[in-house]
PDB file of N, CA and C in Angstrom:
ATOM      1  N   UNK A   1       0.814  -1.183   0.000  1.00  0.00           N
ATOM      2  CA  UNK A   1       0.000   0.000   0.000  1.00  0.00           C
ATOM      3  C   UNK A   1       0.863   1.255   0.000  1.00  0.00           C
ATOM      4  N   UNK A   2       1.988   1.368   0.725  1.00  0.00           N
ATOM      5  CA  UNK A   2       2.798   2.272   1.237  1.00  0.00           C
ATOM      6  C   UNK A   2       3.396   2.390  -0.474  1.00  0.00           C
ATOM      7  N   UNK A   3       3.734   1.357  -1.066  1.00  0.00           N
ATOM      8  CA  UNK A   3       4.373   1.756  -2.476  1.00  0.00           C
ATOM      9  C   UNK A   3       3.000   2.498  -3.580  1.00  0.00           C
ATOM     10  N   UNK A   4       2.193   2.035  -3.405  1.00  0.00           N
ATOM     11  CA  UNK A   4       0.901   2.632  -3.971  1.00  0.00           C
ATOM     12  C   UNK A   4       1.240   3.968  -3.898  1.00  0.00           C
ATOM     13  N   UNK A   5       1.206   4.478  -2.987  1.00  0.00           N
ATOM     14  CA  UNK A   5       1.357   6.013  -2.697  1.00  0.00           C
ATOM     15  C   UNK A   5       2.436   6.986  -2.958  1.00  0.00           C
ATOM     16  N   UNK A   6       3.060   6.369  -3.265  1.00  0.00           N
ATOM     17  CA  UNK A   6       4.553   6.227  -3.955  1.00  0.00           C
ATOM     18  C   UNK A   6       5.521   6.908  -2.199  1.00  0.00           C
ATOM     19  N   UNK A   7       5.006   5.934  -1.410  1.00  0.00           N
ATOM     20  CA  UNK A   7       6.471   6.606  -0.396  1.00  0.00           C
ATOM     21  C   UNK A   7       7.059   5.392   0.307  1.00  0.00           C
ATOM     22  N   UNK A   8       8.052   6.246  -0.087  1.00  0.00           N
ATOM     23  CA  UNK A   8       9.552   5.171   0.250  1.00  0.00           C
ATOM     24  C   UNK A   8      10.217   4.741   2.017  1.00  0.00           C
ATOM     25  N   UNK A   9      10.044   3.321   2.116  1.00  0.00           N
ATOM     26  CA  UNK A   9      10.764   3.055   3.554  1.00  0.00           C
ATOM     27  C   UNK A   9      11.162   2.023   3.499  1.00  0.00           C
ATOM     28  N   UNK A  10      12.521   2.199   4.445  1.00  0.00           N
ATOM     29  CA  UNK A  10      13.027   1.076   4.775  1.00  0.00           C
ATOM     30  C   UNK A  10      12.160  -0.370   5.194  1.00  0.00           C
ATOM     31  N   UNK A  11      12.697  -1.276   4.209  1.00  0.00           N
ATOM     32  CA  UNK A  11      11.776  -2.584   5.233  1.00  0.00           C
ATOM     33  C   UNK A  11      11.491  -3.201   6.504  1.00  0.00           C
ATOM     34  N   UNK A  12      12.781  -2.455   6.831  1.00  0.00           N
ATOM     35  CA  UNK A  12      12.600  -2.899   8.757  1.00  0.00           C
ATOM     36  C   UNK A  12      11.936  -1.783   9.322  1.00  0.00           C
ATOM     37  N   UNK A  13      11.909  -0.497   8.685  1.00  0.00           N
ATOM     38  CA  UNK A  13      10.822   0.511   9.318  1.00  0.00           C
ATOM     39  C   UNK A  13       9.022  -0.106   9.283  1.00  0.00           C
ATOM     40  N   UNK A  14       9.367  -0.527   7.635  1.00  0.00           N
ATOM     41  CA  UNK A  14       7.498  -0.796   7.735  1.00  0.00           C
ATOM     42  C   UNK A  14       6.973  -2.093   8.063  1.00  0.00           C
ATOM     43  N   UNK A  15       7.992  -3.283   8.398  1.00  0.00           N
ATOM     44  CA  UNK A  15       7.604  -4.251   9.143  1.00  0.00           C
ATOM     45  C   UNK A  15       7.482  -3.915  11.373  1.00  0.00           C
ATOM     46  N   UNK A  16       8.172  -2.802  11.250  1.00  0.00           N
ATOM     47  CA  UNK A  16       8.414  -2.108  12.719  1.00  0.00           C
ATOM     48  C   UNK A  16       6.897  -1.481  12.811  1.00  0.00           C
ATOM     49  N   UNK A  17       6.336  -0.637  12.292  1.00  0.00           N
ATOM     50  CA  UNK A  17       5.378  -0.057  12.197  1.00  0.00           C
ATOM     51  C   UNK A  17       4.242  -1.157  12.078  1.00  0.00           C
ATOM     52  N   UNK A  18       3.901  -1.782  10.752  1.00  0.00           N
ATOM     53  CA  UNK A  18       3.003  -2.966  11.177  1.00  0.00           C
ATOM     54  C   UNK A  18       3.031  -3.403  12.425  1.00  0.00           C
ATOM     55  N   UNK A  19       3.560  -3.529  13.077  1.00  0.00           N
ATOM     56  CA  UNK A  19       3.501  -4.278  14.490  1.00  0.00           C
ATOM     57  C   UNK A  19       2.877  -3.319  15.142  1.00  0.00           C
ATOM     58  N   UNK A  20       2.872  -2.106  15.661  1.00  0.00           N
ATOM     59  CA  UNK A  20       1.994  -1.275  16.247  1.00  0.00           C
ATOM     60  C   UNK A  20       1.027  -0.806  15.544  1.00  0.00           C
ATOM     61  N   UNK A  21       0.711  -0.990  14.333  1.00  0.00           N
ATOM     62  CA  UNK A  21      -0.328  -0.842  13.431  1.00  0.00           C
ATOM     63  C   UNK A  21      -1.518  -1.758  13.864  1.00  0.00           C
ATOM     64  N   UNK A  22      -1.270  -3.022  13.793  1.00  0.00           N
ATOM     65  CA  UNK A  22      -1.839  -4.543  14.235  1.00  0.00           C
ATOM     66  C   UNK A  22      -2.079  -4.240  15.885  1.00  0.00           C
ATOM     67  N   UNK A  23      -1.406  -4.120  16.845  1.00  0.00           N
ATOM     68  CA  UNK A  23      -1.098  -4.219  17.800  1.00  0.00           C
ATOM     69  C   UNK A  23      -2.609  -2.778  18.576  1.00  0.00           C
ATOM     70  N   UNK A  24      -2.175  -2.014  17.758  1.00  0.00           N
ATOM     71  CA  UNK A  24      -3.649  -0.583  17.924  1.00  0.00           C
ATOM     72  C   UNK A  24      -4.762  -1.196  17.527  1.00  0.00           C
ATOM     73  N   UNK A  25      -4.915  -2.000  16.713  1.00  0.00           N
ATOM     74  CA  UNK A  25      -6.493  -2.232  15.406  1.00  0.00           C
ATOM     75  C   UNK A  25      -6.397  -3.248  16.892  1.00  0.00           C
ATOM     76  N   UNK A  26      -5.988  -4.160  17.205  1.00  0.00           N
ATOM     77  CA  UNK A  26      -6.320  -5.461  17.953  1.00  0.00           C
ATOM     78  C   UNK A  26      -6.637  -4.920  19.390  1.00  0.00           C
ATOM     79  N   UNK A  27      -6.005  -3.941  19.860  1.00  0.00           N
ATOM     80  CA  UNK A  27      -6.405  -3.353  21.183  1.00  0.00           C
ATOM     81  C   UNK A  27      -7.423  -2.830  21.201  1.00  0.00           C
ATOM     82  N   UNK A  28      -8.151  -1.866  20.023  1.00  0.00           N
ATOM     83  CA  UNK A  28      -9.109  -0.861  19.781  1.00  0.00           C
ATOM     84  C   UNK A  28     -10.284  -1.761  19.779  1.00  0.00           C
ATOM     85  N   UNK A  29     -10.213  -3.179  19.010  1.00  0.00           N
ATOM     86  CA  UNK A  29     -11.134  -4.172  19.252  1.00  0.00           C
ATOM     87  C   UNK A  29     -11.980  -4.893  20.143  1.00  0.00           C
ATOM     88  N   UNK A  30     -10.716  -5.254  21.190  1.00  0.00           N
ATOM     89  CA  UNK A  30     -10.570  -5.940  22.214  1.00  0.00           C
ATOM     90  C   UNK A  30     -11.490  -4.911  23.044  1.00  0.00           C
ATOM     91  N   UNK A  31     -10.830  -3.863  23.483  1.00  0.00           N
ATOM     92  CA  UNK A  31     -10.898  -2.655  23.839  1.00  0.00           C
ATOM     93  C   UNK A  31     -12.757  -1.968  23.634  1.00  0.00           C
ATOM     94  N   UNK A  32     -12.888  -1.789  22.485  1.00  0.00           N
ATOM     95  CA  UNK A  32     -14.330  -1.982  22.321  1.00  0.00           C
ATOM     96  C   UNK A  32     -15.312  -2.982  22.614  1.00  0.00           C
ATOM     97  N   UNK A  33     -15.282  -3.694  22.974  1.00  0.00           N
ATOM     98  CA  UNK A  33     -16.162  -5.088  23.433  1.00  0.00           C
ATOM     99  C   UNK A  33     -15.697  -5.698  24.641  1.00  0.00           C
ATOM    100  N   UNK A  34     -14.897  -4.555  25.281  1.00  0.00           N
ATOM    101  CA  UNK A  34     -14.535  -4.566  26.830  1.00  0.00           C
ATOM    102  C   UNK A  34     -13.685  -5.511  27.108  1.00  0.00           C
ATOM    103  N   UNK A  35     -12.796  -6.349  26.718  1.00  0.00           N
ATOM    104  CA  UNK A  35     -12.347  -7.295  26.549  1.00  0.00           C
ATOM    105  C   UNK A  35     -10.710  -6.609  27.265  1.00  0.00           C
ATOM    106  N   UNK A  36     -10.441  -5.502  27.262  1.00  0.00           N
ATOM    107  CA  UNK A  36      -9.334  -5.191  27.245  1.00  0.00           C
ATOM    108  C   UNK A  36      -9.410  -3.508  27.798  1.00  0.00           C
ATOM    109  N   UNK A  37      -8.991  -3.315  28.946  1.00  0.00           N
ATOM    110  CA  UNK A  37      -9.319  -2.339  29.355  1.00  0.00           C
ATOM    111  C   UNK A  37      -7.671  -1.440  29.969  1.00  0.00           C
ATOM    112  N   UNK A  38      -7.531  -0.313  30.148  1.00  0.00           N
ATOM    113  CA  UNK A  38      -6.399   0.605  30.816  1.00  0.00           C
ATOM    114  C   UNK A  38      -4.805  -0.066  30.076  1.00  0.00           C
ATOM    115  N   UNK A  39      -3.947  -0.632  30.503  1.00  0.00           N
ATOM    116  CA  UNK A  39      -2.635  -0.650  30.457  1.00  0.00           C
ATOM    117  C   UNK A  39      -2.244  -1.460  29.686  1.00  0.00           C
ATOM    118  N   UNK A  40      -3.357  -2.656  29.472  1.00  0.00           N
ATOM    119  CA  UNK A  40      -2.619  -3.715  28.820  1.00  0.00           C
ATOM    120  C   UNK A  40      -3.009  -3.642  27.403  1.00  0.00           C
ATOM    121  N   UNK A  41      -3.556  -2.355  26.783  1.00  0.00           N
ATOM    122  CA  UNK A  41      -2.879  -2.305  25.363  1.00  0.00           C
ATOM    123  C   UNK A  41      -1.695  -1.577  25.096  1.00  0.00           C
ATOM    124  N   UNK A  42      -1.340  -1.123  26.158  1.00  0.00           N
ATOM    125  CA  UNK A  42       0.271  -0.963  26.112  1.00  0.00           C
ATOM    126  C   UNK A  42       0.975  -1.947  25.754  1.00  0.00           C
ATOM    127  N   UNK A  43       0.719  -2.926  27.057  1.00  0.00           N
ATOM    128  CA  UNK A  43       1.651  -3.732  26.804  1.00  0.00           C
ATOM    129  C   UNK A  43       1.332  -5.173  26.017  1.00  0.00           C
ATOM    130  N   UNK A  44       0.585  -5.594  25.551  1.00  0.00           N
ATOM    131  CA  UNK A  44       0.291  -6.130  24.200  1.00  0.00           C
ATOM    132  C   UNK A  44       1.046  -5.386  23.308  1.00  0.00           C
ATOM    133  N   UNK A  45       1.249  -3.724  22.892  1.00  0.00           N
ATOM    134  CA  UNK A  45       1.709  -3.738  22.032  1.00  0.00           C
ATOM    135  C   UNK A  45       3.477  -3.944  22.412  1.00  0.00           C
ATOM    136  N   UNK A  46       3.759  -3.548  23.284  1.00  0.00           N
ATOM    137  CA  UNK A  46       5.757  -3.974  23.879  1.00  0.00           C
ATOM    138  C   UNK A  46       5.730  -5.088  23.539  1.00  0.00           C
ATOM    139  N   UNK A  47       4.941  -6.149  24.213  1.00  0.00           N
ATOM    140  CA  UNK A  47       4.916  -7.869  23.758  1.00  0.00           C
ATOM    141  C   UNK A  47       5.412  -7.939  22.152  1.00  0.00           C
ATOM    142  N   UNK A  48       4.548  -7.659  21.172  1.00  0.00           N
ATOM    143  CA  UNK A  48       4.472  -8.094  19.972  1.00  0.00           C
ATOM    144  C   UNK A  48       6.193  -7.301  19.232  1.00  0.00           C
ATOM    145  N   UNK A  49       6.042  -5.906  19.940  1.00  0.00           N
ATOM    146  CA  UNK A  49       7.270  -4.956  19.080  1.00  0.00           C
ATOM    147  C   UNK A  49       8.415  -6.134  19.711  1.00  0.00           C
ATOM    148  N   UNK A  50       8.529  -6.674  21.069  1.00  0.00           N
ATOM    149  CA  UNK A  50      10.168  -7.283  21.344  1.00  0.00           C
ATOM    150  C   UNK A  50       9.931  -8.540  20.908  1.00  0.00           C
ATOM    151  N   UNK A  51       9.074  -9.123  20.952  1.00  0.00           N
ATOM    152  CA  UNK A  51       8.824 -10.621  19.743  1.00  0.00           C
ATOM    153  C   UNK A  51       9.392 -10.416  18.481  1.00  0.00           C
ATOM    154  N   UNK A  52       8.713  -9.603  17.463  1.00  0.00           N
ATOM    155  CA  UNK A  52       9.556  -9.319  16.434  1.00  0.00           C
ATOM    156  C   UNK A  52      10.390  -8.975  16.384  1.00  0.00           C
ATOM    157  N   UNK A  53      11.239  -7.881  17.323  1.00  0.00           N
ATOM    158  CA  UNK A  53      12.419  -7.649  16.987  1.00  0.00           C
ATOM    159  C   UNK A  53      13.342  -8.560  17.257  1.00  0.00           C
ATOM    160  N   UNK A  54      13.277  -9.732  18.087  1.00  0.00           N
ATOM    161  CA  UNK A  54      13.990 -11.024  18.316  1.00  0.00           C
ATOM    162  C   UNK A  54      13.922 -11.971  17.208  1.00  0.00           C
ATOM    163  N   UNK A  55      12.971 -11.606  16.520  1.00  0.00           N
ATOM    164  CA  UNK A  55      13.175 -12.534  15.269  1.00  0.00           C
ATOM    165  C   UNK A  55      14.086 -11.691  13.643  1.00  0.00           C
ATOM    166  N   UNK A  56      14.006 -10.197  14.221  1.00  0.00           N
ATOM    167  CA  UNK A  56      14.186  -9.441  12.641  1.00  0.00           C
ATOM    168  C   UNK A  56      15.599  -9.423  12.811  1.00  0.00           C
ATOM    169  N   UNK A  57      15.962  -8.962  14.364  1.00  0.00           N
ATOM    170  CA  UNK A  57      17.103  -8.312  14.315  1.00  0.00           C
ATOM    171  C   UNK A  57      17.346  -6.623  13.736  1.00  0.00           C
ATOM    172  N   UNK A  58      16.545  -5.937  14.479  1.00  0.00           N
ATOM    173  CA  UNK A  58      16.326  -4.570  13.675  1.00  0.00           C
ATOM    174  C   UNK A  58      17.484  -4.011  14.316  1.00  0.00           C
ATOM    175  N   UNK A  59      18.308  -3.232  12.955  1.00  0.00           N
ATOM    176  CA  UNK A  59      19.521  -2.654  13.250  1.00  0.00           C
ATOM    177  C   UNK A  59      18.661  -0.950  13.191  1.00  0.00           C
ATOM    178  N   UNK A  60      19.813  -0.785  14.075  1.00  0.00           N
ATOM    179  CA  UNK A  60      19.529   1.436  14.854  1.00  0.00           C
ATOM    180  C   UNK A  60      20.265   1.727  13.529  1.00  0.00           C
ATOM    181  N   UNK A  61      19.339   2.821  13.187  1.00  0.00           N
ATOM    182  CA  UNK A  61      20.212   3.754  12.094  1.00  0.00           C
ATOM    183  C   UNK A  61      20.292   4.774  12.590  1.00  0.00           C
TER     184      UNK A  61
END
């Protein structure tokens, strides 16, 4: 989608971003149907960002 629009990112930026992308839509859900209330869509989203980054290996630029 991001190339659709014609803008340019690094792949470890927009696989970094998906993860709190996913991580908001799934809290906002949860979250709406009460399922998920105060802090822990925080940390659902920390969970998922240090999961992936243990698998990507995202280098600091």
């Amino acid at each position: 989608m991001a190339e659709s629009l014609g803008i340019t990112t690094v792949s470890t930026t927009k696989a970094h971003g998906r993860i709190g992308v996913n991580a908001k839509v799934w809290g906002e859900i949860l979250s709406s149907n009460e399922l998920l209330t105060g802090n822990v869509i925080e940390l659902v989203t920390m969970k998922m960002r240090k999961k992936y980054k243990n698998y990507c290996n995202f280098s600091e630029f």
